[in-house]
C-alpha atoms as a PDB file:
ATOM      1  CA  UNK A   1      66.909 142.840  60.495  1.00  0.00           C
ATOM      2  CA  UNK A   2      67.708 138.869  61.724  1.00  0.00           C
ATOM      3  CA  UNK A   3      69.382 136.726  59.404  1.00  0.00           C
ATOM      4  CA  UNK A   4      67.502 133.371  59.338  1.00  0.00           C
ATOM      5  CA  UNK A   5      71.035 131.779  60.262  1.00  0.00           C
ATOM      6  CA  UNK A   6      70.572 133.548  63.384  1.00  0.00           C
ATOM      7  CA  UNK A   7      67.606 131.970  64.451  1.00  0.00           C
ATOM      8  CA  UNK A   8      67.456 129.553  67.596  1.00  0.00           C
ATOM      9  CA  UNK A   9      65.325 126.613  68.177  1.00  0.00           C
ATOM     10  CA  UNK A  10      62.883 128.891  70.178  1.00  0.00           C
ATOM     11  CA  UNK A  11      61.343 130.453  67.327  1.00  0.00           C
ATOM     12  CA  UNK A  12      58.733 129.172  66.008  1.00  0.00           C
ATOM     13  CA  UNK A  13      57.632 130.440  62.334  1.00  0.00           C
ATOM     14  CA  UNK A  14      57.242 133.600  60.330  1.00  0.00           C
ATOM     15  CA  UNK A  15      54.136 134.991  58.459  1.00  0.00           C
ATOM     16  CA  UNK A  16      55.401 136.995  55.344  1.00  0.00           C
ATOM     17  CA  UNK A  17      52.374 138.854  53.535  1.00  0.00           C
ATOM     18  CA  UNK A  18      55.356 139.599  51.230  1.00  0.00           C
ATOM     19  CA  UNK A  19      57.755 137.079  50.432  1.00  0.00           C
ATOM     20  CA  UNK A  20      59.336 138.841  48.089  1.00  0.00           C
ATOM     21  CA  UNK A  21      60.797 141.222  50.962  1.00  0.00           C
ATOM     22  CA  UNK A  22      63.140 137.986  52.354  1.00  0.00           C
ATOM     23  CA  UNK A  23      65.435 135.461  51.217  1.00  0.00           C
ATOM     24  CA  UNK A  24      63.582 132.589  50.382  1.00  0.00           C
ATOM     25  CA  UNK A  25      66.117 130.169  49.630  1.00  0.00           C
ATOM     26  CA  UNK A  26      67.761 131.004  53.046  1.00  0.00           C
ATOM     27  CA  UNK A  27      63.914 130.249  54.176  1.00  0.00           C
ATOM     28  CA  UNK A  28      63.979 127.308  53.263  1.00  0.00           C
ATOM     29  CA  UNK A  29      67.094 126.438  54.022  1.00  0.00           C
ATOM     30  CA  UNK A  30      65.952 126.840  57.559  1.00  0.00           C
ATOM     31  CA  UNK A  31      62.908 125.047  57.415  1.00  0.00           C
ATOM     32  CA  UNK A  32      64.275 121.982  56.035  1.00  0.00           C
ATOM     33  CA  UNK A  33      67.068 122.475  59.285  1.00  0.00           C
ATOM     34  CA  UNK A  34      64.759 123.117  61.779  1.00  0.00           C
ATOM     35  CA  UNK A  35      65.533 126.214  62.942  1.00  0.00           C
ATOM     36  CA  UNK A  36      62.431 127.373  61.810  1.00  0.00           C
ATOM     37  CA  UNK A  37      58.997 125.134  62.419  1.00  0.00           C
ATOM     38  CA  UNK A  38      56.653 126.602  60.309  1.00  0.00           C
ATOM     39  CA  UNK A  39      55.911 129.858  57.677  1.00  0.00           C
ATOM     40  CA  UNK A  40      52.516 131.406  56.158  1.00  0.00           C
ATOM     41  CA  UNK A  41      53.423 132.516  52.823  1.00  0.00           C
ATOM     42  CA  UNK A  42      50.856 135.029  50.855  1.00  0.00           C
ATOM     43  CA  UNK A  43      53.139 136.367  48.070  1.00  0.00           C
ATOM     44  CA  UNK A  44      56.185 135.060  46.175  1.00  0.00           C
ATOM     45  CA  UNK A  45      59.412 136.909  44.845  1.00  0.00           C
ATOM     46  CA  UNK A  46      58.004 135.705  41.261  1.00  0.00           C
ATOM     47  CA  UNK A  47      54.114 135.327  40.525  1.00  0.00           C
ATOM     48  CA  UNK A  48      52.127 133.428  39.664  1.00  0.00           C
ATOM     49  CA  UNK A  49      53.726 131.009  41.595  1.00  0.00           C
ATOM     50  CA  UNK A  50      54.359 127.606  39.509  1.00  0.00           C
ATOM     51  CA  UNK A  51      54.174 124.051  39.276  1.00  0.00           C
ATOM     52  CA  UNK A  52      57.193 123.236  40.374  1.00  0.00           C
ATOM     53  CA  UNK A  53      57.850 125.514  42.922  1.00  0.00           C
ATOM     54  CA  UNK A  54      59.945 125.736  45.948  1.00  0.00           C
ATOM     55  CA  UNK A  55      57.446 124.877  48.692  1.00  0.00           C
ATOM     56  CA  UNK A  56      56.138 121.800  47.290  1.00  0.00           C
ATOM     57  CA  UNK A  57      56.560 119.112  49.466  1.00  0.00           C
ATOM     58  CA  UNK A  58      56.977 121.376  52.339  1.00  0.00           C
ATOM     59  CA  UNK A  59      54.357 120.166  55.388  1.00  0.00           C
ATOM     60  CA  UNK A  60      55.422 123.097  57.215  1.00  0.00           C
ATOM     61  CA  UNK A  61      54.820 125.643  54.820  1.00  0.00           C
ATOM     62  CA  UNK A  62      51.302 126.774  54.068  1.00  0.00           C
ATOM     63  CA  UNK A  63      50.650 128.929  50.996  1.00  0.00           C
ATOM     64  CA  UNK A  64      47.943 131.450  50.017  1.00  0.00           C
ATOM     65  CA  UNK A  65      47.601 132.941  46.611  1.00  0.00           C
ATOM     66  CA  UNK A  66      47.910 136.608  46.530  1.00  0.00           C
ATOM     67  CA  UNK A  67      44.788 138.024  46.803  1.00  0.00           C
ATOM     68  CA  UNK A  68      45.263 141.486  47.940  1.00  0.00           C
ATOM     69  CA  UNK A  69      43.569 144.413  47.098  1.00  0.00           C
ATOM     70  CA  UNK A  70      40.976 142.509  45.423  1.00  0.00           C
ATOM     71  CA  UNK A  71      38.196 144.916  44.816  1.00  0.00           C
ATOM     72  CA  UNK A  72      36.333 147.991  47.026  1.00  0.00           C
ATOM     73  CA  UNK A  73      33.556 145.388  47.759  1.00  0.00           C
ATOM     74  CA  UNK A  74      36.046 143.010  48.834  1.00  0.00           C
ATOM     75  CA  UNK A  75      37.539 145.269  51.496  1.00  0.00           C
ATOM     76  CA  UNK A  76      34.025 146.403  52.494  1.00  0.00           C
ATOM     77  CA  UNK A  77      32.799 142.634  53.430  1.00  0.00           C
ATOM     78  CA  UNK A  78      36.349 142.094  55.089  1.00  0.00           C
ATOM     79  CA  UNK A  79      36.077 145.334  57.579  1.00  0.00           C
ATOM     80  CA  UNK A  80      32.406 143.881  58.150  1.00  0.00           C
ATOM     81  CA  UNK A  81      33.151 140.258  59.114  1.00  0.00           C
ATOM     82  CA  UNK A  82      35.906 141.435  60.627  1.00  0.00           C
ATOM     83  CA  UNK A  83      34.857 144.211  63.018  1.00  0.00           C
ATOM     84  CA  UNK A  84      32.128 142.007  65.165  1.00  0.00           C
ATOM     85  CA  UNK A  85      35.086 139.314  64.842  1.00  0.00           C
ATOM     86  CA  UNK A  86      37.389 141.815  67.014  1.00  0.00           C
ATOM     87  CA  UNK A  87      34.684 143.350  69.173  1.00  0.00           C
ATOM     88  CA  UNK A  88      33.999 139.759  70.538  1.00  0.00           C
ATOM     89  CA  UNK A  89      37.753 138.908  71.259  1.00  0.00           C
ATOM     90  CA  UNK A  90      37.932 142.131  72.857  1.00  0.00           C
ATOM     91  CA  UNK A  91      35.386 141.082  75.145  1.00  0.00           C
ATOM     92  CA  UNK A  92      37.133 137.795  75.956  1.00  0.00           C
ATOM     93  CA  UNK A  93      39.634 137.345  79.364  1.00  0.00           C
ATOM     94  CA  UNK A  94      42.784 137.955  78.272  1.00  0.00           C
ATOM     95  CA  UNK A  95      44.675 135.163  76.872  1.00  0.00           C
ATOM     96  CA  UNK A  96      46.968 133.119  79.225  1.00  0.00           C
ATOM     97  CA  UNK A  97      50.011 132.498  77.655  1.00  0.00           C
ATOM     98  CA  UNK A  98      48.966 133.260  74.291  1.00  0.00           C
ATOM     99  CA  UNK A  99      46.559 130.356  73.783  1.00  0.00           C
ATOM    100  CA  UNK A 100      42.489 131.105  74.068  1.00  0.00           C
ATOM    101  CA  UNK A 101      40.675 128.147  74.777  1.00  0.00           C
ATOM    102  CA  UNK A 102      36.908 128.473  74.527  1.00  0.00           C
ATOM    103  CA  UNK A 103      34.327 126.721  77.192  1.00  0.00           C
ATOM    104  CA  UNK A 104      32.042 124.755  76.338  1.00  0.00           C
END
């Protein structure tokens, strides 16, 4: 496990389904430096989240409310819309340097 002080400038951001699992003042802390450009936040260490919170005024940050495990009918329309949604990218060229770019 990587302490965010040991982060470089090449990293780019994290996704954490889970916040609760890291530091988040030492995420932030590295935000607001710079050594980390961006995070996708689904979860918190204390829910609901609040007004005030932490990650307002952050540009860089983007939250989502916790939504898992919603219901069975939930999880059934996800693995629908999903599935033709991976099919298709599978059928794609493989992506050159990470970015897809689609013709017109």
């Amino acid at each position: 496990m990587r302490s965010f002080n040991e982060i470089s400038a090449s990293d780019s951001g994290i996704s954490a389904i889970d916040c609760g699992l890291i530091h988040e003042t030492s995420l932030a802390d590295a935000l607001k430096s710079g050594r980390l450009n961006w995070a996708g936040l689904d979860s918190f260490s204390a829910e609901p989240l609040t007004t005030p919170n932490r990650w307002q005024g952050f540009s860089n940050v983007i939250l989502s409310s916790h939504i898992g495990g919603v219901s069975d009918a939930s999880h059934i329309r996800m693995g629908t819309v999903t599935a033709p949604n991976i099919l298709a990218a599978l059928q794609q060229p493989a992506l050159e340097d990470g970015v897809s770019f689609q013709s017109k």
